[in-house]
C-alpha atoms as a PDB file:
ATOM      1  CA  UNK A   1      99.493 157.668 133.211  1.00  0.00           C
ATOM      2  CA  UNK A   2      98.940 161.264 133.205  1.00  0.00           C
ATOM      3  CA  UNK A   3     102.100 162.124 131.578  1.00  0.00           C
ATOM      4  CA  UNK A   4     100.780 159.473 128.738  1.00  0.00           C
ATOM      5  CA  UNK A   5      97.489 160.906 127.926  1.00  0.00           C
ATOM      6  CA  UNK A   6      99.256 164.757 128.336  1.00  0.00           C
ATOM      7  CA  UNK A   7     101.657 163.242 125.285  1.00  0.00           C
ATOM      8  CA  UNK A   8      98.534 162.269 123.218  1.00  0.00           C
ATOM      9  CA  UNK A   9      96.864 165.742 123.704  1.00  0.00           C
ATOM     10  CA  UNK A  10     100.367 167.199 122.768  1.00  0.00           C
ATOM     11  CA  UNK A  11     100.759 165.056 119.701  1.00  0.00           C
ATOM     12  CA  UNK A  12      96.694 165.794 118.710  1.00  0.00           C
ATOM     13  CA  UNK A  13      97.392 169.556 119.345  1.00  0.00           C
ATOM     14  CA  UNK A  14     100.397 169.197 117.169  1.00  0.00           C
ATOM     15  CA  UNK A  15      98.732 167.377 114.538  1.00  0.00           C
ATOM     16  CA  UNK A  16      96.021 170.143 114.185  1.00  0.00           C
ATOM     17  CA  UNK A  17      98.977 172.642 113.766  1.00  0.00           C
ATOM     18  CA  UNK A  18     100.357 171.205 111.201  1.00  0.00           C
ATOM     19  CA  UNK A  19      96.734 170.744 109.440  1.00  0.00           C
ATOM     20  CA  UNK A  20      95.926 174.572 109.819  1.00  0.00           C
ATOM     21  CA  UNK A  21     100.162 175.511 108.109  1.00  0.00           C
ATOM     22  CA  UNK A  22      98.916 173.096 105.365  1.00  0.00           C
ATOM     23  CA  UNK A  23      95.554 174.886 105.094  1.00  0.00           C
ATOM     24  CA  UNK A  24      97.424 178.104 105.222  1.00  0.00           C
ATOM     25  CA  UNK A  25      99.648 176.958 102.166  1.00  0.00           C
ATOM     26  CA  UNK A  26      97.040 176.246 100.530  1.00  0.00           C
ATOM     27  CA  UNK A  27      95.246 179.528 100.573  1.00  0.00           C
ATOM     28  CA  UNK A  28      98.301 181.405  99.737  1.00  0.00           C
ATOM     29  CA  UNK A  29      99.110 178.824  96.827  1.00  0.00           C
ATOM     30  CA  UNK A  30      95.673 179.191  95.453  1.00  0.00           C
ATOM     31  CA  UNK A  31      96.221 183.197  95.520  1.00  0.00           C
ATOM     32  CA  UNK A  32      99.685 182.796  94.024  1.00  0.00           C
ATOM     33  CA  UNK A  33      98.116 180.738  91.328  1.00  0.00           C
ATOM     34  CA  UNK A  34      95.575 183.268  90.431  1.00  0.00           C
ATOM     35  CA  UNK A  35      98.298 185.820  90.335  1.00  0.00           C
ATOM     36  CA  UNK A  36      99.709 183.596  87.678  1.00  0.00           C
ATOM     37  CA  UNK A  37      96.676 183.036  85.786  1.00  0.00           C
ATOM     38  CA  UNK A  38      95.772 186.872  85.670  1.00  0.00           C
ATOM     39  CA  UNK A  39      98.244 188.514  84.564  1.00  0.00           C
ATOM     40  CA  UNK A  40      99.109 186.390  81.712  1.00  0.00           C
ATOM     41  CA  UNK A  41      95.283 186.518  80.927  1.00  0.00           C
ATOM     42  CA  UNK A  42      96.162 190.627  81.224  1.00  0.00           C
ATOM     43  CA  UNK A  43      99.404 190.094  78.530  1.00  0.00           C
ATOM     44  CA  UNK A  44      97.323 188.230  75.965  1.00  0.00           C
ATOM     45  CA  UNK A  45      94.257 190.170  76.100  1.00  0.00           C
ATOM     46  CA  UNK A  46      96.400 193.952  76.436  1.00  0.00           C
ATOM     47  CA  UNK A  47      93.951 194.670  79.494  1.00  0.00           C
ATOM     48  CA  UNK A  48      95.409 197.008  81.668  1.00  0.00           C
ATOM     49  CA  UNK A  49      92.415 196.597  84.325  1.00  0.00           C
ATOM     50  CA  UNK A  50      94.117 193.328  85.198  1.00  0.00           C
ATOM     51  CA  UNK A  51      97.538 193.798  85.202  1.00  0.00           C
ATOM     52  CA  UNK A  52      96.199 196.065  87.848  1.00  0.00           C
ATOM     53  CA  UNK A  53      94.507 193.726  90.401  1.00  0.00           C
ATOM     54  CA  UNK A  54      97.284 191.319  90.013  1.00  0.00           C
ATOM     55  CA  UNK A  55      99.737 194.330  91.552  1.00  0.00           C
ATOM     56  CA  UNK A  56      97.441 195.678  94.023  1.00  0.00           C
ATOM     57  CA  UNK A  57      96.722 192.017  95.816  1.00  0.00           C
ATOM     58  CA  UNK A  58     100.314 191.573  95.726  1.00  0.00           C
ATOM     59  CA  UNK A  59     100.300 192.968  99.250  1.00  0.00           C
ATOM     60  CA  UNK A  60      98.054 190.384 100.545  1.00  0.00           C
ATOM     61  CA  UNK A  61     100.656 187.562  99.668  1.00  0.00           C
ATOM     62  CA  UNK A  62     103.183 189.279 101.221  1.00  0.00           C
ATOM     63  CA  UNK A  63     101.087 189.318 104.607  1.00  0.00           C
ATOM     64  CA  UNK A  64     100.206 185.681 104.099  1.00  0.00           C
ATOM     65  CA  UNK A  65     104.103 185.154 103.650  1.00  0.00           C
ATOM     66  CA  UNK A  66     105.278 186.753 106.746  1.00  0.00           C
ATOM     67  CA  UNK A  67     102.031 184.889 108.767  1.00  0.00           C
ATOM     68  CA  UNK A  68     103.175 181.512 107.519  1.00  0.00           C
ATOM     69  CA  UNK A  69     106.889 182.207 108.316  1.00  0.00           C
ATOM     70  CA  UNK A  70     105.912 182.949 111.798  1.00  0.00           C
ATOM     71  CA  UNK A  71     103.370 180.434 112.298  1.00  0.00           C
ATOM     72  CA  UNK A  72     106.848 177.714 111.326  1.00  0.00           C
ATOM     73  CA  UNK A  73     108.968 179.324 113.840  1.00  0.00           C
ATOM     74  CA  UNK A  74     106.220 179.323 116.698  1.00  0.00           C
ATOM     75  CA  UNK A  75     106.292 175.442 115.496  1.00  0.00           C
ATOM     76  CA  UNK A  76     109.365 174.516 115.898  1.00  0.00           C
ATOM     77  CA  UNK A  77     110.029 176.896 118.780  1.00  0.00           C
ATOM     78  CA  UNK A  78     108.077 175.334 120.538  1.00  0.00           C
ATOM     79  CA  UNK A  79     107.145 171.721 119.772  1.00  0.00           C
ATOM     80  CA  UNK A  80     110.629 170.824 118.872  1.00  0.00           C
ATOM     81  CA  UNK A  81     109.748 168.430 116.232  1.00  0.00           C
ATOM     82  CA  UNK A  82     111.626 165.627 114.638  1.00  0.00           C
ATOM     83  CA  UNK A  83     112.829 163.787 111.293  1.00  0.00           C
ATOM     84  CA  UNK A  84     109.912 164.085 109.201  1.00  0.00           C
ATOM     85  CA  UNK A  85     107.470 166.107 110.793  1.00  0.00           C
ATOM     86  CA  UNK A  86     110.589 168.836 111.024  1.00  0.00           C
ATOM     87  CA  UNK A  87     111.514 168.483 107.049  1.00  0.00           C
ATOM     88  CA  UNK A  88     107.910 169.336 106.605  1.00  0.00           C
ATOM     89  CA  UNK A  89     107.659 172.333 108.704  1.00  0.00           C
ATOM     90  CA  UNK A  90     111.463 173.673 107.443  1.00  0.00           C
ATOM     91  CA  UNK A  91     110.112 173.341 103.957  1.00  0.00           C
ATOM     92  CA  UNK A  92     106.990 174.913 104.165  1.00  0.00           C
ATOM     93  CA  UNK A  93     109.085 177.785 105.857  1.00  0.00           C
ATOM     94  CA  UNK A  94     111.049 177.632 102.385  1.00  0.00           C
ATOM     95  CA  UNK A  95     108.235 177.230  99.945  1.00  0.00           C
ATOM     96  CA  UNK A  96     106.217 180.678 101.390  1.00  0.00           C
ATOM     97  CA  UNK A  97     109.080 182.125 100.335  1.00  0.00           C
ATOM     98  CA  UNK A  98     109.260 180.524  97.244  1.00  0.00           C
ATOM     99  CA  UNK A  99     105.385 181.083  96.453  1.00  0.00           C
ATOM    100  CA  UNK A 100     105.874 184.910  97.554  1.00  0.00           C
ATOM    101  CA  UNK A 101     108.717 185.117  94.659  1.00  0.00           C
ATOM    102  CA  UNK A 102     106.559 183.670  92.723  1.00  0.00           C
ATOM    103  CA  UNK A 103     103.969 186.427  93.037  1.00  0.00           C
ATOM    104  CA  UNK A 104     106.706 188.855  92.820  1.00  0.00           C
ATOM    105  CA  UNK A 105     107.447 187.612  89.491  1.00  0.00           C
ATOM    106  CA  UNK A 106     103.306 187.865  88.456  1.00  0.00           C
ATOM    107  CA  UNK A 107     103.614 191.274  89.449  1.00  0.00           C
ATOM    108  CA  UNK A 108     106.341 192.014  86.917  1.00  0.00           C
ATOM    109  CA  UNK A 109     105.247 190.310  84.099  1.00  0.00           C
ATOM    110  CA  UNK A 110     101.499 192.270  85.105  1.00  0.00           C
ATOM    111  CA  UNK A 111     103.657 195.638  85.137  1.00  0.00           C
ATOM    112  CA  UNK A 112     105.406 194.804  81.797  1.00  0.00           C
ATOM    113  CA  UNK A 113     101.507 194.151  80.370  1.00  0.00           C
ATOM    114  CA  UNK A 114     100.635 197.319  81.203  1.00  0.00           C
ATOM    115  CA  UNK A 115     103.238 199.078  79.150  1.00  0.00           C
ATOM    116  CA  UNK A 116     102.527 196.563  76.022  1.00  0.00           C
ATOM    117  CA  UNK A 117      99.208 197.304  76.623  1.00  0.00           C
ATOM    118  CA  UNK A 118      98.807 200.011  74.253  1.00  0.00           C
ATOM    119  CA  UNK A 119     101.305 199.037  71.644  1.00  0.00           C
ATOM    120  CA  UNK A 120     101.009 196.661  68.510  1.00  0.00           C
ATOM    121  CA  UNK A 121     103.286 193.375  69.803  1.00  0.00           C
ATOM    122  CA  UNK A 122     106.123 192.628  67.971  1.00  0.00           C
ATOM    123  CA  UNK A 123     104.932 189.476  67.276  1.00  0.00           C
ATOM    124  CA  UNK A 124     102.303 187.157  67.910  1.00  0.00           C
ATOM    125  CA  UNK A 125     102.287 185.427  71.304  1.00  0.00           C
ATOM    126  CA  UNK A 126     102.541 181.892  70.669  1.00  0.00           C
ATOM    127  CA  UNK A 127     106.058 180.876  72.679  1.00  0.00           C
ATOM    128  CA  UNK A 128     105.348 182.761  75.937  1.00  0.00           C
ATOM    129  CA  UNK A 129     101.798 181.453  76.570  1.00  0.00           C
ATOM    130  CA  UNK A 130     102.562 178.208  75.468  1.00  0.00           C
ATOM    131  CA  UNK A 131     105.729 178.665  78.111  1.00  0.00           C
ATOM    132  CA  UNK A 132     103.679 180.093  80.779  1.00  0.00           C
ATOM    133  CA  UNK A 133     100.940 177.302  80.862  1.00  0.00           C
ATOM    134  CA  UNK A 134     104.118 174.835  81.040  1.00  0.00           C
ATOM    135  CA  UNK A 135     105.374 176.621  84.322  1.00  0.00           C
ATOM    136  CA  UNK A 136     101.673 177.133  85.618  1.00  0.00           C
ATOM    137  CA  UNK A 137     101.330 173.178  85.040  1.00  0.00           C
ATOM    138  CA  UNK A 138     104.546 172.974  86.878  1.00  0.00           C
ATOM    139  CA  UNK A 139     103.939 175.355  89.698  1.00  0.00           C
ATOM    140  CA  UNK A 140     100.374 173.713  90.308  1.00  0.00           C
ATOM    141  CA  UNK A 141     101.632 170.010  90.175  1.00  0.00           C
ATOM    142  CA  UNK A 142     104.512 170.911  92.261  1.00  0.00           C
ATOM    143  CA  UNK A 143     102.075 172.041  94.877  1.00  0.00           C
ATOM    144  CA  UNK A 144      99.600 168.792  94.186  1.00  0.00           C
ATOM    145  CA  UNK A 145     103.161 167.217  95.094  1.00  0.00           C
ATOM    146  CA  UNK A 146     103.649 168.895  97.784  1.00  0.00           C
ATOM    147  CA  UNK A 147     100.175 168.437  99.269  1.00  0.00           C
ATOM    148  CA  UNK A 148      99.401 164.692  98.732  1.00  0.00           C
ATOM    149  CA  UNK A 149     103.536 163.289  99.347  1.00  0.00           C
ATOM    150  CA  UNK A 150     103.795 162.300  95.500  1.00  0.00           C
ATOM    151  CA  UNK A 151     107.427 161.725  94.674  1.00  0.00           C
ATOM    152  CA  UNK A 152     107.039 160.801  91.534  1.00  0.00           C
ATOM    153  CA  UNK A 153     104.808 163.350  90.175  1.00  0.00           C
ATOM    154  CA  UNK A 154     108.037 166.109  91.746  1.00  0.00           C
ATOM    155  CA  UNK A 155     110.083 164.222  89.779  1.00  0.00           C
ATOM    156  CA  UNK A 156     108.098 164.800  86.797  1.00  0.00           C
ATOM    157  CA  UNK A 157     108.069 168.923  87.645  1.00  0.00           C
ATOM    158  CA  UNK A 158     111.666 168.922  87.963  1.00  0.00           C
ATOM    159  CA  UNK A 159     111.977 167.340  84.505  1.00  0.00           C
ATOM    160  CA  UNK A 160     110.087 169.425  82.959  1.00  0.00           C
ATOM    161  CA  UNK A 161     112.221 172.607  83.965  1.00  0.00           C
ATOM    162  CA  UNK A 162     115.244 172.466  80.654  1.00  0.00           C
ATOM    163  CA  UNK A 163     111.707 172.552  78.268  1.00  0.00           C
ATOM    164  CA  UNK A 164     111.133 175.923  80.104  1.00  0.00           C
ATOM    165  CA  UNK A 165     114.616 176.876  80.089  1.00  0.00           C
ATOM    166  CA  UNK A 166     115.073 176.095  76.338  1.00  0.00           C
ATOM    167  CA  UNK A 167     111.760 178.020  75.449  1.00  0.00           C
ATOM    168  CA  UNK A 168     113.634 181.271  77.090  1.00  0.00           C
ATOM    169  CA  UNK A 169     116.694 180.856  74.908  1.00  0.00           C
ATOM    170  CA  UNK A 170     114.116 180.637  71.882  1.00  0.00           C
ATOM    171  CA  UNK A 171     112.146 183.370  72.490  1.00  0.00           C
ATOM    172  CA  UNK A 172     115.105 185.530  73.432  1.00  0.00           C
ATOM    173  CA  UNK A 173     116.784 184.466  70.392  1.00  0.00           C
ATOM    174  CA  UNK A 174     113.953 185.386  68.495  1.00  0.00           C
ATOM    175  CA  UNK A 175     112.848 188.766  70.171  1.00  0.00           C
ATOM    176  CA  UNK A 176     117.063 189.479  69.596  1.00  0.00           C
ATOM    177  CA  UNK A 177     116.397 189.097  65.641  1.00  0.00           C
ATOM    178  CA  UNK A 178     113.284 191.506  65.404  1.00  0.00           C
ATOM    179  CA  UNK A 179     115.701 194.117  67.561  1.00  0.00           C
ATOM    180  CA  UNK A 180     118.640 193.941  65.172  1.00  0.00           C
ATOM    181  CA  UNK A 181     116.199 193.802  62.052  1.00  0.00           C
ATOM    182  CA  UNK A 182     114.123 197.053  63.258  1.00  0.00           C
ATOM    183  CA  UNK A 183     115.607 199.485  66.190  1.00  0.00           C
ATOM    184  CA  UNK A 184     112.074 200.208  66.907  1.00  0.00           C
ATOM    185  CA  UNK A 185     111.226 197.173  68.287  1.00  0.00           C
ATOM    186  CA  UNK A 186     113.603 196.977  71.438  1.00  0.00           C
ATOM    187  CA  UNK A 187     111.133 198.085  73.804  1.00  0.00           C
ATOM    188  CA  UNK A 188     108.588 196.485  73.211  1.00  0.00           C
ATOM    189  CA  UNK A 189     110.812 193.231  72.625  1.00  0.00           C
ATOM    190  CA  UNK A 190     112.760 193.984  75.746  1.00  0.00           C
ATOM    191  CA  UNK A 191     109.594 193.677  77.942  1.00  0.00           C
ATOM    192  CA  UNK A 192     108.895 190.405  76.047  1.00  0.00           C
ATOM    193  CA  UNK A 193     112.118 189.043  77.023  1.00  0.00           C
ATOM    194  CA  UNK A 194     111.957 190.527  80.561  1.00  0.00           C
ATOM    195  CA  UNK A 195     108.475 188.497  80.802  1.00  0.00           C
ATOM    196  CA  UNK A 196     109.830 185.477  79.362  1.00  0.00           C
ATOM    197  CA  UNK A 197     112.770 186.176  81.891  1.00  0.00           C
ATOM    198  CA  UNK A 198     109.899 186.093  84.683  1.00  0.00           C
ATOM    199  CA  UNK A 199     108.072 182.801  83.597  1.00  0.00           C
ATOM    200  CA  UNK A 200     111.097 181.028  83.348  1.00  0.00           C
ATOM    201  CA  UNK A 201     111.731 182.263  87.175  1.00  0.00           C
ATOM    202  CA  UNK A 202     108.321 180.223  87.958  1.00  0.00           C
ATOM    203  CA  UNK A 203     109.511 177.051  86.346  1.00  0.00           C
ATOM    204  CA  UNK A 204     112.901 177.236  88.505  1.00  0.00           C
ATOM    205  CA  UNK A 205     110.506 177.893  92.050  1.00  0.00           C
ATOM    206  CA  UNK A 206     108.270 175.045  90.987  1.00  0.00           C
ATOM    207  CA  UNK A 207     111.735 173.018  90.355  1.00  0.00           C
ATOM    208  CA  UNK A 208     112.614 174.163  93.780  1.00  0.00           C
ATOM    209  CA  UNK A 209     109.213 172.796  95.635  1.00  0.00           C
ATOM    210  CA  UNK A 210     109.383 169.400  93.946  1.00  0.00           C
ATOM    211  CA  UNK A 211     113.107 169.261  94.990  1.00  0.00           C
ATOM    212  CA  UNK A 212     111.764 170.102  98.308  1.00  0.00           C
ATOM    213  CA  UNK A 213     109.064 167.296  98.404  1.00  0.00           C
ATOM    214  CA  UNK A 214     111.432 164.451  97.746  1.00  0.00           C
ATOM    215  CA  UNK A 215     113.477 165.542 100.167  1.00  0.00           C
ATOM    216  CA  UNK A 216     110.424 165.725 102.840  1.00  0.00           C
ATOM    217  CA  UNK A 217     109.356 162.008 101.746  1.00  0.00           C
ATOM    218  CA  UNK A 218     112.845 160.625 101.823  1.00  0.00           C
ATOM    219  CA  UNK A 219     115.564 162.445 102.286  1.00  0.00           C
ATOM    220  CA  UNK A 220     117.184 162.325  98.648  1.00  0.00           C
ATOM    221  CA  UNK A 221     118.566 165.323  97.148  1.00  0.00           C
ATOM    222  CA  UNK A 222     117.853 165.648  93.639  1.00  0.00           C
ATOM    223  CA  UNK A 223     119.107 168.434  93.124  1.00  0.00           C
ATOM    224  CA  UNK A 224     122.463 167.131  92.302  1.00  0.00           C
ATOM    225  CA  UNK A 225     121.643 164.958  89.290  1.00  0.00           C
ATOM    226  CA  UNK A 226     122.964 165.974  86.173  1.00  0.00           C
ATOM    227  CA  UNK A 227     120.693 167.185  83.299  1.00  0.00           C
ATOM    228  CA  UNK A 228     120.863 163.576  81.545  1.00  0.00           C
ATOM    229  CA  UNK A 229     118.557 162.755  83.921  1.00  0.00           C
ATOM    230  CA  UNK A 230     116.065 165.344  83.793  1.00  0.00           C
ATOM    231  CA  UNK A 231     115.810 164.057  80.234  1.00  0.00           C
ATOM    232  CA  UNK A 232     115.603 160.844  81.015  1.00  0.00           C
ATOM    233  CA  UNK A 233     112.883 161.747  82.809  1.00  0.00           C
ATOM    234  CA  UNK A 234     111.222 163.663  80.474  1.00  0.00           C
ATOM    235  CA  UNK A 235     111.350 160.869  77.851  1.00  0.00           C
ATOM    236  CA  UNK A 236     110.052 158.060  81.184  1.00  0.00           C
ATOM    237  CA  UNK A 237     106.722 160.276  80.902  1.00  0.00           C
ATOM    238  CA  UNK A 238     106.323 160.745  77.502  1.00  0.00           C
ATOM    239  CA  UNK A 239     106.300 157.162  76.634  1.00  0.00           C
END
């Protein structure tokens, strides 16, 4: 009898661990988001003051990263759980890692605003906003996903990823034309590219996360289908 109610305290206590790593995920998603938010707020509006705070919190999500990490370890260290319960903990080891990148990539496209942010752009920014809200939709669903155990709305993140990837070939193609048509463009088109470079690298960690959430909810891998099916279902949701 006493070993049975010692296994119920166990499982409660474990239960409220894994409520305070998803509270902790959440916290450092929200930050990561912010990081987002800012500095492409900072690339649009050439303000320098926020490409700023974007690199100077960047050491907080670092902390938050290496907290979480350990706070995984100590989990499965020493509460040795199973099937589910251990895909969940594994992949939220993997997604701080993914969300730190993420905020690594912020920070670049916050220090490439800060350079632009005294020059004319070399053209107007349509493409790369209209790209980064696509990978801040996808980053922010993926998480939703993550949170609640949707499958189906990860599947829909991981479709969206070739739209990302084919707004990157445009806009490189693009930025490629105003280089060879005037020489004195390739900086400031080079930092363009090197931001679209950066969103793109968001869309691919969001891809990651839904991947990851599937897995967690069943098992499958969906990483392995081919790219017929990410249009597939692209067109599924757009009907």
């Amino acid at each position: 009898m006493i070993r049975k109610e010692n296994v119920k305290e166990g499982k409660a206590y474990f239960n409220d661990e894994l409520i305070d790593l998803k509270e902790n995920l959440v916290k450092m998603s929200n930050l990561v988001e912010e990081a987002i938010n800012v500095a492409i707020k900072s690339l649009v509006e050439q303000d320098i003051g926020l490409a700023v705070r974007v690199i100077e919190n960047d050491d907080k999500i670092d902390q938050m990263e290496l907290d979480i990490e350990e706070q995984c370890l100590q989990m499965i260290a020493l509460r040795h759980p199973i099937a589910k319960n251990l895909r969940m903990i594994g992949c939220g080891y993997k997604t701080v890692s993914d969300l730190e990148r993420v905020a690594d990539h912020a920070v670049n496209i916050a220090k490439a605003s800060q350079y632009l942010s005294t020059k004319p752009m070399v053209k107007p920014l349509i493409d790369i906003p209209r790209m980064a809200k696509i990978a801040q939709n996808m980053l922010k669903d993926a998480l939703d996903a993550y949170f609640n155990g949707d499958v189906e709305l990860a599947k829909e993140v991981w479709a969206r990823d070739k739209t990302v990837d084919d707004l990157d070939k445009q806009i490189f193609r693009e930025l490629l034309t105003f280089m060879m048509e005037d020489p004195r463009t390739i900086s400031r088109a080079i930092h363009l590219i090197f931001v679209s470079n950066n969103i793109e690298r968001i869309a691919d960690h969001a891809t990651n996360l839904a991947e990851r959430v599937v897995y967690i909810i069943n098992g499958e891998r969906i990483k392995n289908y081919s790219e017929s099916d990410k249009s597939d279902n692209q067109k599924a949701k757009n009907k």
